[in-house]
Structures are given as C-alpha cells and as structure tokens.
N, C-alpha and C. Protein backbone atom coordinates (compact mmCIF):
# COMPACT_ATOMS: atom_id res chain seq x y z
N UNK A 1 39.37 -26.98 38.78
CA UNK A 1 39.97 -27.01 37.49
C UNK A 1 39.81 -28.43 36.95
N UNK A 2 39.19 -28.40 35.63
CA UNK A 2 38.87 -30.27 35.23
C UNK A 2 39.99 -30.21 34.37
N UNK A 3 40.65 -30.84 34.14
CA UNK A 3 41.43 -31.80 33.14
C UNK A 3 41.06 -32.51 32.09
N UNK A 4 41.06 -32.34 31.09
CA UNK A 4 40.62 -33.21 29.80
C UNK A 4 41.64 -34.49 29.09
N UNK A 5 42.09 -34.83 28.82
CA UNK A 5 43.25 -35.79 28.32
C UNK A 5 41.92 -36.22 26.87
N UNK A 6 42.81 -36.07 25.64
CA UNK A 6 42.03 -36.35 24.52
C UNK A 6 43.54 -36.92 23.51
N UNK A 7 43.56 -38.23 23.17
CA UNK A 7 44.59 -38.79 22.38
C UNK A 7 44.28 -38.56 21.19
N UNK A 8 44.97 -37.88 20.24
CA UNK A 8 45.36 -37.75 18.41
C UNK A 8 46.23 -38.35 18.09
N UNK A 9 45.65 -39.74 17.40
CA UNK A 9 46.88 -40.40 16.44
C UNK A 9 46.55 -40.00 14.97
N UNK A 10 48.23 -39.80 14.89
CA UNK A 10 47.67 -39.39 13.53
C UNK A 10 48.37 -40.87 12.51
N UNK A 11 47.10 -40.66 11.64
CA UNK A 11 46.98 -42.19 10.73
C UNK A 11 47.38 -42.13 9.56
N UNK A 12 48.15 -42.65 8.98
CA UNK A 12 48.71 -42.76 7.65
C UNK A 12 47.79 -43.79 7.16
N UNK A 13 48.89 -43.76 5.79
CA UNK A 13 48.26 -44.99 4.70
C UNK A 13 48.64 -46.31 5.69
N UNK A 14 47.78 -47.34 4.94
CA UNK A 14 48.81 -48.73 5.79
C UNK A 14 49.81 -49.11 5.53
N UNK A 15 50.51 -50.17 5.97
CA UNK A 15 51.61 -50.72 5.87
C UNK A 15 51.58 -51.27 4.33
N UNK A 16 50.50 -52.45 4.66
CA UNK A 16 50.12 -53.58 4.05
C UNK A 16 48.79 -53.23 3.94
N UNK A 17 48.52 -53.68 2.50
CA UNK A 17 47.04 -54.16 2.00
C UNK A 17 47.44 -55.41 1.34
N UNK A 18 46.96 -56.26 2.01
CA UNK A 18 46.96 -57.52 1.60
C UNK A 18 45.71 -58.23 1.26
N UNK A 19 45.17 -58.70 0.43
CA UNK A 19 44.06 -59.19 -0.23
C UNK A 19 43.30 -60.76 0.86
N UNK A 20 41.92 -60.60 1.35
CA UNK A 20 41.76 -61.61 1.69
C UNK A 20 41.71 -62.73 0.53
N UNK A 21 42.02 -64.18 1.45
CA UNK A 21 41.77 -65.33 0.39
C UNK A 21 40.44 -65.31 0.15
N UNK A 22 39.91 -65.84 -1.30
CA UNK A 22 38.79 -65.75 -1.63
C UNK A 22 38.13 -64.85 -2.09
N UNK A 23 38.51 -63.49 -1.88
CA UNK A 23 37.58 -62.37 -2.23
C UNK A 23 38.66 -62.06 -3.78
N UNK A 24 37.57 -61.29 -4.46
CA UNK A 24 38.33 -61.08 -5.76
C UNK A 24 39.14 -60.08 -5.55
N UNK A 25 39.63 -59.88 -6.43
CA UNK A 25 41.07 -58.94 -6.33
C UNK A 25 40.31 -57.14 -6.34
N UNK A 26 39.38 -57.10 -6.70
CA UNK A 26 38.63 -55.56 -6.69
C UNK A 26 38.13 -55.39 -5.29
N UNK A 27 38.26 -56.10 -4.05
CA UNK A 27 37.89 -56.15 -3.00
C UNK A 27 39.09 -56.55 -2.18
N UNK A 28 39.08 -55.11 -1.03
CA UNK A 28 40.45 -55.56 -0.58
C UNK A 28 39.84 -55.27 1.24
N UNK A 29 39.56 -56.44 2.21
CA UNK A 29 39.43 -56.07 3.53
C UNK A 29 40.24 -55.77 4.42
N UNK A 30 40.41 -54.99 5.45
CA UNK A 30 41.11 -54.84 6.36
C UNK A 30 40.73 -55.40 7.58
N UNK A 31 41.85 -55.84 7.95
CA UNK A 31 41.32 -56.88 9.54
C UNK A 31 42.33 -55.92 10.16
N UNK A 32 41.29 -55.47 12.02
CA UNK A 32 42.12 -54.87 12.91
C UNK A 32 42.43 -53.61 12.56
N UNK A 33 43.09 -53.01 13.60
CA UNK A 33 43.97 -51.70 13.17
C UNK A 33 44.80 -51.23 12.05
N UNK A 34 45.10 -50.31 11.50
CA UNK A 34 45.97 -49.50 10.97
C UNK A 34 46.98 -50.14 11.32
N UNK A 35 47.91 -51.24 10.83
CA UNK A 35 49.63 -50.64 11.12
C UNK A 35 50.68 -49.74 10.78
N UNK A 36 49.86 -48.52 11.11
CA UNK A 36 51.01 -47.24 10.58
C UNK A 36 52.08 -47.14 12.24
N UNK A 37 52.73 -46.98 12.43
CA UNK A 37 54.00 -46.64 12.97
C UNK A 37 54.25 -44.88 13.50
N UNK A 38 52.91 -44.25 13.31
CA UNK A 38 53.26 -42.72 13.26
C UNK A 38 52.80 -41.94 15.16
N UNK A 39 53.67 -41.58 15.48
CA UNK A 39 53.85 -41.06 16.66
C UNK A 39 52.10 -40.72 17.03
N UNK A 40 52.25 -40.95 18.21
CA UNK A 40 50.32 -40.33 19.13
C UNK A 40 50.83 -38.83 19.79
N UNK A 41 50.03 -38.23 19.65
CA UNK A 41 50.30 -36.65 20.21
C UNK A 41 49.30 -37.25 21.03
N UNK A 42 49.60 -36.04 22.33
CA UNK A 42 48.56 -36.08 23.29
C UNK A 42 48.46 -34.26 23.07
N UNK A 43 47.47 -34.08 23.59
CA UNK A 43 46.33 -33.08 23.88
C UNK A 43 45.86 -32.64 25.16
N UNK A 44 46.57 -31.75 25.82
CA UNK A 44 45.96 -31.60 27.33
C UNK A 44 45.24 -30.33 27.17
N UNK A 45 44.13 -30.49 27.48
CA UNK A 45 43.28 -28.87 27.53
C UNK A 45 42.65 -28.89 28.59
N UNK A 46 42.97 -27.46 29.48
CA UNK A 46 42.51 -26.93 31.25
C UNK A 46 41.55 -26.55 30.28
N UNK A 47 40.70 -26.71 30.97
CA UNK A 47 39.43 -25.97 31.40
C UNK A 47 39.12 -25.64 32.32
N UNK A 48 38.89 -23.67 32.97
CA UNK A 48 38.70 -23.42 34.12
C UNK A 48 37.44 -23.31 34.33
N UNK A 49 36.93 -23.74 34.85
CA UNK A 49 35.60 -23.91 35.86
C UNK A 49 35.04 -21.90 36.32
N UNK A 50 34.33 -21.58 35.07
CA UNK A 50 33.58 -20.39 36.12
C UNK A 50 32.73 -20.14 36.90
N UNK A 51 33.17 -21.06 37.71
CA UNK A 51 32.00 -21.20 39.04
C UNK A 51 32.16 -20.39 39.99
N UNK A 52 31.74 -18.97 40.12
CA UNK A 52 31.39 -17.69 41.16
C UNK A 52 31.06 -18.13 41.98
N UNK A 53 31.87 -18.24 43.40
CA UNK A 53 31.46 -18.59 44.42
C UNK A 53 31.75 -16.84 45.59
N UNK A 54 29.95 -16.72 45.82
CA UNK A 54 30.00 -15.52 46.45
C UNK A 54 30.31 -15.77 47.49
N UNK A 55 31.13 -15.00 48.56
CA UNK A 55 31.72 -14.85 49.84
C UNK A 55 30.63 -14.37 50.66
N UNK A 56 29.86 -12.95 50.51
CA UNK A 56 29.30 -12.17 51.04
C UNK A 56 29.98 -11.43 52.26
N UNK A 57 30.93 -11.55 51.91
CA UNK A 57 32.02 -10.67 53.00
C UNK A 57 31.80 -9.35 53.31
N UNK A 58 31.30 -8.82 51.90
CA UNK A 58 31.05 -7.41 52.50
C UNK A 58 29.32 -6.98 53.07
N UNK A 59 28.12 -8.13 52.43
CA UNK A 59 27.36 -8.01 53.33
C UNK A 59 27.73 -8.25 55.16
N UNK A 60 28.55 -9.10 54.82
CA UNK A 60 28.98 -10.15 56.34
C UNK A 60 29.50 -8.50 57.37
N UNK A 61 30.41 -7.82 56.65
CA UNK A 61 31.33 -6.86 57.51
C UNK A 61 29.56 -5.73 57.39
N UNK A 62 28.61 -5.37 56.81
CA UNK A 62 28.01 -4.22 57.02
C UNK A 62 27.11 -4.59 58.41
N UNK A 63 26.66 -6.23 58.54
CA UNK A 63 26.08 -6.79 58.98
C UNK A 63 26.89 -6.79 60.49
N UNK A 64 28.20 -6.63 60.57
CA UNK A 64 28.76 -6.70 61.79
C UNK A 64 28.77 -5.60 62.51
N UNK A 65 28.87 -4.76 61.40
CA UNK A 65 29.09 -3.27 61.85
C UNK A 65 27.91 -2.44 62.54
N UNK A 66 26.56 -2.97 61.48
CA UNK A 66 25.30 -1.70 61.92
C UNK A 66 24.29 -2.70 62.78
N UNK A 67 24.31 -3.96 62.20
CA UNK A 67 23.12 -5.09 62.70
C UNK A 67 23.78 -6.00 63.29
N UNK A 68 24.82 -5.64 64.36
CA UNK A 68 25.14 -7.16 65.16
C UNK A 68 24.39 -7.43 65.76
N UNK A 69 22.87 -7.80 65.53
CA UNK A 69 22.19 -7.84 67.19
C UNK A 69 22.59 -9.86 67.33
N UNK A 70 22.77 -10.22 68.39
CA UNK A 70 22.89 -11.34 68.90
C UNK A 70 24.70 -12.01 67.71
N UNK A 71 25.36 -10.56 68.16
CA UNK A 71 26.72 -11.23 67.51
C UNK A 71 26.72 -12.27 65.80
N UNK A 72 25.53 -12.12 65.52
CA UNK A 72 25.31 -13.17 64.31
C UNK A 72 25.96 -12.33 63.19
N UNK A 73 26.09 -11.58 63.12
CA UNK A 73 26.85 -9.93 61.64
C UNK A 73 28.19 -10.77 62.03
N UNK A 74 28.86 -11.18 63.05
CA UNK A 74 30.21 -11.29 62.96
C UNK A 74 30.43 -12.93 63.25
N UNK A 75 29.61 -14.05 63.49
CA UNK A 75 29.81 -14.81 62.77
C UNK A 75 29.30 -15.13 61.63
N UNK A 76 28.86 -14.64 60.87
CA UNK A 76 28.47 -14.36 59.43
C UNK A 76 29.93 -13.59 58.83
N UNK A 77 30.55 -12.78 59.17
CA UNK A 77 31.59 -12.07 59.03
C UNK A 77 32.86 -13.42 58.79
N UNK A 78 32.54 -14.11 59.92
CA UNK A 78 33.71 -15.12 59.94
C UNK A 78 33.65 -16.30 59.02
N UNK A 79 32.35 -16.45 58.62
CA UNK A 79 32.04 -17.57 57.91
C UNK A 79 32.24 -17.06 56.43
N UNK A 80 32.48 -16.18 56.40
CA UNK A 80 32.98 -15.65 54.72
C UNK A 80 34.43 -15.17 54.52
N UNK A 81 34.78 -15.18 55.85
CA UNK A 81 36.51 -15.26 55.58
C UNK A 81 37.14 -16.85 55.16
N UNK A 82 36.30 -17.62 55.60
CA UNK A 82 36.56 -18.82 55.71
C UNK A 82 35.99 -19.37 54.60
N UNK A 83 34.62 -18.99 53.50
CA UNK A 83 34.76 -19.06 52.40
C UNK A 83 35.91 -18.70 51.34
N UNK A 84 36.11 -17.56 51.58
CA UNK A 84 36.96 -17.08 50.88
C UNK A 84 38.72 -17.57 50.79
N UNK A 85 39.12 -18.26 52.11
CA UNK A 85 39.78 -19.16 52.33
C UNK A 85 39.82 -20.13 50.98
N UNK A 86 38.34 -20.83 51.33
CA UNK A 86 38.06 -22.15 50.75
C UNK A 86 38.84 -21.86 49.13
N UNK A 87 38.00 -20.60 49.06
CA UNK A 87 37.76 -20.54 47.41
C UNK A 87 39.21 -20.49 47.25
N UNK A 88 39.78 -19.76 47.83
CA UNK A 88 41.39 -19.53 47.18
C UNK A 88 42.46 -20.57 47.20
N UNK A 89 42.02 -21.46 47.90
CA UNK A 89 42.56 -22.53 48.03
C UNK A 89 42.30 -23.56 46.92
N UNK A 90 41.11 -23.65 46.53
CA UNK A 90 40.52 -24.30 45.14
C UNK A 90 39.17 -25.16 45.83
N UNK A 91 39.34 -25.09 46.99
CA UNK A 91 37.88 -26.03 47.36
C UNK A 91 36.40 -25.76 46.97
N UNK A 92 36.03 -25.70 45.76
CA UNK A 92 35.00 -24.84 45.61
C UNK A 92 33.54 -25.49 46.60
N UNK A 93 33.49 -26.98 46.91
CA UNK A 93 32.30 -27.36 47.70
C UNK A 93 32.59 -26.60 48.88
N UNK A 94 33.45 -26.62 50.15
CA UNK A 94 34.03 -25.99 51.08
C UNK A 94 33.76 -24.46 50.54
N UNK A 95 34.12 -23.86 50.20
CA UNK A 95 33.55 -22.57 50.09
C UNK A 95 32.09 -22.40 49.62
N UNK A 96 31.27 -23.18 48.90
CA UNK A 96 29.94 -23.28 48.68
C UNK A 96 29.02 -23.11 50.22
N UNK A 97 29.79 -24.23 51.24
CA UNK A 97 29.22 -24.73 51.95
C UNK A 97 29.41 -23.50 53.13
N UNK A 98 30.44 -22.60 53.45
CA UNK A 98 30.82 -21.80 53.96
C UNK A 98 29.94 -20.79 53.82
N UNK A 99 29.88 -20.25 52.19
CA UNK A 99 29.05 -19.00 51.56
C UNK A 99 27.45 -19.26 52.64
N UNK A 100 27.02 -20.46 52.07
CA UNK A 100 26.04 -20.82 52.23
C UNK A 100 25.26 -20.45 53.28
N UNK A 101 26.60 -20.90 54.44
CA UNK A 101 26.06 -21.06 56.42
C UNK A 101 26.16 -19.18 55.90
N UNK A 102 26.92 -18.63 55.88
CA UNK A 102 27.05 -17.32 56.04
C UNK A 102 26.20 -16.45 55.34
N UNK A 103 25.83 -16.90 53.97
CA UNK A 103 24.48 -16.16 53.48
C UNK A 103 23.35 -16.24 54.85
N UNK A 104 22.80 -17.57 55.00
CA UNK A 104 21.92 -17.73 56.24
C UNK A 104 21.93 -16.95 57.41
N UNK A 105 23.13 -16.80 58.12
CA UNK A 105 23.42 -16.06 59.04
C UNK A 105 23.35 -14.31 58.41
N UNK A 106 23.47 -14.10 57.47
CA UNK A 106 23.18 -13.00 57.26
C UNK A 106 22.19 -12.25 57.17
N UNK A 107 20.96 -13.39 56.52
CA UNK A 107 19.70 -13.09 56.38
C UNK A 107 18.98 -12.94 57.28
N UNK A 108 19.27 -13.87 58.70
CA UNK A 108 19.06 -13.50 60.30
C UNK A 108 19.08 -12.68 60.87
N UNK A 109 20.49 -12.27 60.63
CA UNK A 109 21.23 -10.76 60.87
C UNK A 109 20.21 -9.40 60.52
N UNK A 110 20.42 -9.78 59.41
CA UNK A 110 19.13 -8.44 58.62
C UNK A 110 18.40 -8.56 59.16
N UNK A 111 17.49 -9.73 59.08
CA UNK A 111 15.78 -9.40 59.42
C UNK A 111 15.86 -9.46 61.48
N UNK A 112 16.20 -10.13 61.86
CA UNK A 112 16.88 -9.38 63.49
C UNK A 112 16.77 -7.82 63.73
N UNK A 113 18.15 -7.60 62.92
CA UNK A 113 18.19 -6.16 63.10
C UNK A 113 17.30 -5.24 62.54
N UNK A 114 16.28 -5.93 61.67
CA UNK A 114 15.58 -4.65 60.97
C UNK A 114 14.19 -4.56 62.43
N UNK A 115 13.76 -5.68 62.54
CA UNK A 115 12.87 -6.25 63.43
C UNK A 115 13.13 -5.37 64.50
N UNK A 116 14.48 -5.69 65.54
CA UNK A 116 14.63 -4.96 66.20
C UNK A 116 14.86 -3.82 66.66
N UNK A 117 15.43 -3.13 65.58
CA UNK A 117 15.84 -1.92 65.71
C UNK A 117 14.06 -1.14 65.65
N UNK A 118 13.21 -1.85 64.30
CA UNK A 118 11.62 -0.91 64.61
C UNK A 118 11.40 -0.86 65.62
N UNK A 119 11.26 -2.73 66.72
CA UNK A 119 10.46 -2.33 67.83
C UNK A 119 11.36 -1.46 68.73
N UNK A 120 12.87 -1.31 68.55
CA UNK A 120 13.14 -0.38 69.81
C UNK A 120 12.51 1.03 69.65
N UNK A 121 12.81 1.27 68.59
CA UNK A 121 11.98 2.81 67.73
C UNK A 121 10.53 2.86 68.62
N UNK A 122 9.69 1.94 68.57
CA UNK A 122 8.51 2.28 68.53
C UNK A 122 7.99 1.54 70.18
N UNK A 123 9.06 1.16 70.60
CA UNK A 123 9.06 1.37 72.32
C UNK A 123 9.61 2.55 72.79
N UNK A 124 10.64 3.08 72.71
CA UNK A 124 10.90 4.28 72.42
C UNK A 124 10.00 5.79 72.24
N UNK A 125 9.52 5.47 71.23
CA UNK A 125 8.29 6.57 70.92
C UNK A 125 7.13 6.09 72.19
N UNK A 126 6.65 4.90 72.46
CA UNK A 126 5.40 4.69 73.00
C UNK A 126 5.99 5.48 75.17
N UNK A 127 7.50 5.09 75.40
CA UNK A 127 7.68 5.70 76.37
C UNK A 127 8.12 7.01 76.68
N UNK A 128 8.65 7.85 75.69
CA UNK A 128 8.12 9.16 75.11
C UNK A 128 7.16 10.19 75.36
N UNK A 129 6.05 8.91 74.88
CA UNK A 129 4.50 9.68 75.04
C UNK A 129 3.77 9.04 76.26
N UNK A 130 4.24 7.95 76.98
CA UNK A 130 3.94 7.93 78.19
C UNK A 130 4.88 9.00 79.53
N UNK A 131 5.88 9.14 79.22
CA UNK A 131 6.78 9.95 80.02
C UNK A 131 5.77 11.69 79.94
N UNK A 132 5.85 12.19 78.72
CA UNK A 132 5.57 13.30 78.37
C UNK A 132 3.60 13.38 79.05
N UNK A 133 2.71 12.29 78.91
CA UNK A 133 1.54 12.37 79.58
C UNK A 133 1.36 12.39 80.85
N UNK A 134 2.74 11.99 81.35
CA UNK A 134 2.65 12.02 83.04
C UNK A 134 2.91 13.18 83.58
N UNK A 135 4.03 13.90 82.75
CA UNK A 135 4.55 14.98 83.00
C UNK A 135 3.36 16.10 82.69
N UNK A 136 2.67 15.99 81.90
CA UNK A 136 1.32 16.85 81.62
C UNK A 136 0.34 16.30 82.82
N UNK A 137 0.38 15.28 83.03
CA UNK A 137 -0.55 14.87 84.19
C UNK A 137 -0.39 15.79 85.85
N UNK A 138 1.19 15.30 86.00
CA UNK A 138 1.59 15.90 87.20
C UNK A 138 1.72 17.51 86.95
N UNK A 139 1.62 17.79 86.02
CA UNK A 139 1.68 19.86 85.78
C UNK A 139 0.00 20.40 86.26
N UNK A 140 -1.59 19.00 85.62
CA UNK A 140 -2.35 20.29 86.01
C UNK A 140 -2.81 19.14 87.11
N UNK A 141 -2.27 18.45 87.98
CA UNK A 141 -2.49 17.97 89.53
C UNK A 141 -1.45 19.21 90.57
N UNK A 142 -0.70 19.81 89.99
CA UNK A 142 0.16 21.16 90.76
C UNK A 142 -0.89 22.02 90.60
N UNK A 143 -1.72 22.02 89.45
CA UNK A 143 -1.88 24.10 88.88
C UNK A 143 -0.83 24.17 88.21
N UNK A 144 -0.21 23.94 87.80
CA UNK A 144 1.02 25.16 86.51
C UNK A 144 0.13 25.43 85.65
C-alpha cells in the first residue's frame, strides 16, 4: 500500500502590496511568499497497489495429488501456502519470491511426472510383450 502526502494551501489575496522604492507606482513587485494567514489542508490519498501475486496453490495441491513423483507436488504445495501467507500479510516481495520457488517446483513436478509416468507406460507395455512372447515361446516348445 503506497501513501501519497500532497499539501493544499489555500492562497488568498495578500496582506500587503507594498510598492518597491523606485519602481513607478503602475508596477507593483512582490518579494517572497504570500503572507496570507489561511489554514494548509493536507490530503492523504491510499493508493492500493494491484499487484496479483499468484500463489499457484491449486496447481501446487493437483501437483501433490496426481504428480508427486520425487515429493516435489508437495513442496511446491508448501511453498504456496507460504506465499499466500506472505501475501496476506502485505509482503508482496516475500510472496513474489515464494510464488516464484513454487511456480519452479511445479514445472518440475509436471514435466517429472509427465516424463515419468510415459516411460512407466511404455516399460510396461514393452514387458507385456516380452512376458506374452515367452509365454507363446514356451506353448510351441510344449506342443500346445
């Protein structure tokens, strides 16, 4: 939240106009300030800061839930509670810096789990079709 402070005086006529020596009388200078006497208002205007600071909490919790591989979904999970902390507290760098580690860790998370989960798939399938060729192997080494 920034704070502004902006002073309004408000200015009347002067006190005194008093004529410099020397100058003709159709010419009248003023030296210095105004001496008007009239109260200064002050002016306070908040300005709130809309600075969106994303948590990713709920990537963080899907990430814990389906793609924990190497526990990283749930410290990613933790690192956006702790944004979200920040933010509510008003720290917006601290929660920047929080979001930040935890976006990262998330993006790990994902590409980890997407990574891993194919190759288990497709180790999976490859022992499958090695299991199933042996089993055809050992059927016509019997006769069946």
């Amino acid at each position: 939240m920034i704070k502004e402070e902006h002073e309004v005086a408000v200015l009347g006529a002067p006190q005194s106009q008093a004529p410099v020596l020397g100058a003709p009388q159709s010419q009248v200078a003023m030296l210095g300030a105004p001496q008007s006497q009239a109260p200064v208002a002050t002016t306070v205007i908040n300005i709130r800061s809309d600075t969106a600071v994303p948590d990713h909490i709920v990537w963080s919790l899907f990430n814990t839930i389906f793609m924990n591989w190497c526990c990283l979904g749930f410290v990613a999970f933790a690192y956006s509670v702790k944004s979200r902390d920040r933010k509510m507290v008003g720290d917006i760098t601290g929660a920047q810096s929080y979001a930040s580690t935890a976006k990262c860790l998330n993006i790990w998370a994902l590409v980890l789990g997407v990574f891993l989960t194919i190759g288990s798939i497709v180790v999976l399938v490859f022992v499958c079709v090695a299991v199933y060729s042996m089993a055809l192997e050992i059927m016509r080494n019997r006769g069946y």
